[in-house]
Protein backbone atom coordinates (compact mmCIF):
# COMPACT_ATOMS: atom_id res chain seq x y z
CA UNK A 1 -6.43 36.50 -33.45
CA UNK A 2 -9.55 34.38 -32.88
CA UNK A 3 -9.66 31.01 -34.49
CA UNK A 4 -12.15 29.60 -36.63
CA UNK A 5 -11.67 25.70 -36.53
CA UNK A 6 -13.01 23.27 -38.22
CA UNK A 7 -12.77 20.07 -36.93
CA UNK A 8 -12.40 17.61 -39.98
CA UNK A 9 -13.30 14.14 -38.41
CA UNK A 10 -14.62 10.55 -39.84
CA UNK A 11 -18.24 10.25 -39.93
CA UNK A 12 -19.13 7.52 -41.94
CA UNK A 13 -20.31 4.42 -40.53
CA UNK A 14 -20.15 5.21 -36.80
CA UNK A 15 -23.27 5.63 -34.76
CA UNK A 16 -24.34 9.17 -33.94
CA UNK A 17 -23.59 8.97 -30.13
CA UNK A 18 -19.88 8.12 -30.90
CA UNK A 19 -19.71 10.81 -33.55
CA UNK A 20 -20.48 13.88 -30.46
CA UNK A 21 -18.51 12.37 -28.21
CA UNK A 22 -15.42 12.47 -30.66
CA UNK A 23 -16.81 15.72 -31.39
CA UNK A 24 -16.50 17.03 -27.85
CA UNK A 25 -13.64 15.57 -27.20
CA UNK A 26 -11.84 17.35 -29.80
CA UNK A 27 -13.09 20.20 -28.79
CA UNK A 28 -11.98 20.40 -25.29
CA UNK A 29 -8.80 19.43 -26.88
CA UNK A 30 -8.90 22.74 -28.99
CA UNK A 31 -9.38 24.41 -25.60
CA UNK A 32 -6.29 23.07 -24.46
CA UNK A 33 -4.34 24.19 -26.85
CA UNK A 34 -5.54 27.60 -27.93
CA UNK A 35 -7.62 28.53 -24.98
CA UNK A 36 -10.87 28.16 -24.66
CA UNK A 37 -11.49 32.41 -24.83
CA UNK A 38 -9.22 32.25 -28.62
CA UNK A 39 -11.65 30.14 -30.37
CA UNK A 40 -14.95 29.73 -32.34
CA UNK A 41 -15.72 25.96 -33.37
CA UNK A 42 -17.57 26.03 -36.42
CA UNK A 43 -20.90 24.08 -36.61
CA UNK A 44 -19.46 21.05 -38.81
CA UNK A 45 -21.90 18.26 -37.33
CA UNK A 46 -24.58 17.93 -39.96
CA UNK A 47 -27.42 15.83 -39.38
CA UNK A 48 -28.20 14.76 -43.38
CA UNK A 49 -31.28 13.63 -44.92
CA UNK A 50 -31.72 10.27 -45.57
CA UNK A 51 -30.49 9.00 -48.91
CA UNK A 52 -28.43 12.31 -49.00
CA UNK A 53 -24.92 11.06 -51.73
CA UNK A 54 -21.63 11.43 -49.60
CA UNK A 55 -20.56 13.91 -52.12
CA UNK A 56 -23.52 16.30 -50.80
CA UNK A 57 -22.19 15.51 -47.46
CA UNK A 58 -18.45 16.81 -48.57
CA UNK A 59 -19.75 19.68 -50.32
CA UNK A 60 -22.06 20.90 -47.08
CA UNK A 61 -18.48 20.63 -44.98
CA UNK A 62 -16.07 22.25 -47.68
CA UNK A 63 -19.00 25.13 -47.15
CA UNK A 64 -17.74 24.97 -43.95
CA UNK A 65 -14.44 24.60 -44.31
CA UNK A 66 -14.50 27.96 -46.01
CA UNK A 67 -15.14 29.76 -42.82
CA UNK A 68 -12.44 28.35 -41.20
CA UNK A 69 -8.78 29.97 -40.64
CA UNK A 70 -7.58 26.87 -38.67
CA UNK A 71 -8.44 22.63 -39.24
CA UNK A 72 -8.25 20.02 -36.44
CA UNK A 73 -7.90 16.72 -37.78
CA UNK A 74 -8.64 13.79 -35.44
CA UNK A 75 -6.89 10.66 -35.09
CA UNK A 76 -7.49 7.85 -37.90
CA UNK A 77 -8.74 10.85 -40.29
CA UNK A 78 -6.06 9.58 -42.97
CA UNK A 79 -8.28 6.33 -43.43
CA UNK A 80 -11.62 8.65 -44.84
CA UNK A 81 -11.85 10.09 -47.74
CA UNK A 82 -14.04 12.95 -46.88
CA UNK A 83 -11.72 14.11 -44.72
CA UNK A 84 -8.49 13.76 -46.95
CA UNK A 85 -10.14 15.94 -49.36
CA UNK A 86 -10.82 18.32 -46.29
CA UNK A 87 -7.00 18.29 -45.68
CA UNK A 88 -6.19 18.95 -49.26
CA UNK A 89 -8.71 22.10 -49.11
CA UNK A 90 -7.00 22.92 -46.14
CA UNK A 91 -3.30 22.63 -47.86
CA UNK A 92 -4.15 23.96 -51.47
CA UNK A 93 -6.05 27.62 -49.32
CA UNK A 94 -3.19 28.18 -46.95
CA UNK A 95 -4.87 27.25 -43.38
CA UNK A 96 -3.47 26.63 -40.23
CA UNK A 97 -3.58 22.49 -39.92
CA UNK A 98 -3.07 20.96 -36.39
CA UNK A 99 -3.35 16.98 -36.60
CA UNK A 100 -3.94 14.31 -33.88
């Protein structure tokens, strides 16, 4: 089986550059650990309008959330909201969860 992951990570109030590089790191971490032939990464980075409400923001990734069969959380994402409510998603519709 191919998975779909979503990788649920904080975004708020770090500068864009650090956001891809998390990004990417996670993602070679994915590779690691599924192969890099098993998986699909899901397009998760959104680049938002400006003056766009968080609660747009969590709505566009719960959108793609939904696409997902398998969630990567990265370290520290207990300290964000957005991204506990990701986890809860995650719990409450039965996908696979792998945490840092």
């Amino acid at each position: 089986m191919k998975r779909k992951i979503f990788i649920s990570q904080p975004m708020s109030d770090l500068p864009v550059k650090e956001l891809l590089k998390e990004r990417n790191r996670a993602i070679e971490k994915c590779k690691e650990i599924f192969g890099p032939d098993n998986i699909e990464i899901i397009d998760s980075f959104f680049k938002f309008p400006k003056g766009t409400s968080a609660l747009w923001s969590l709505a566009k990734s719960i959108e793609a959330l939904s696409e997902a069969n398998t969630v990567y959380f990265v370290k520290r994402w207990k300290d964000y909201r957005g991204c506990r409510i990701e986890h809860q998603c995650a719990v409450e519709y039965g996908l696979e969860i792998f945490e840092e």
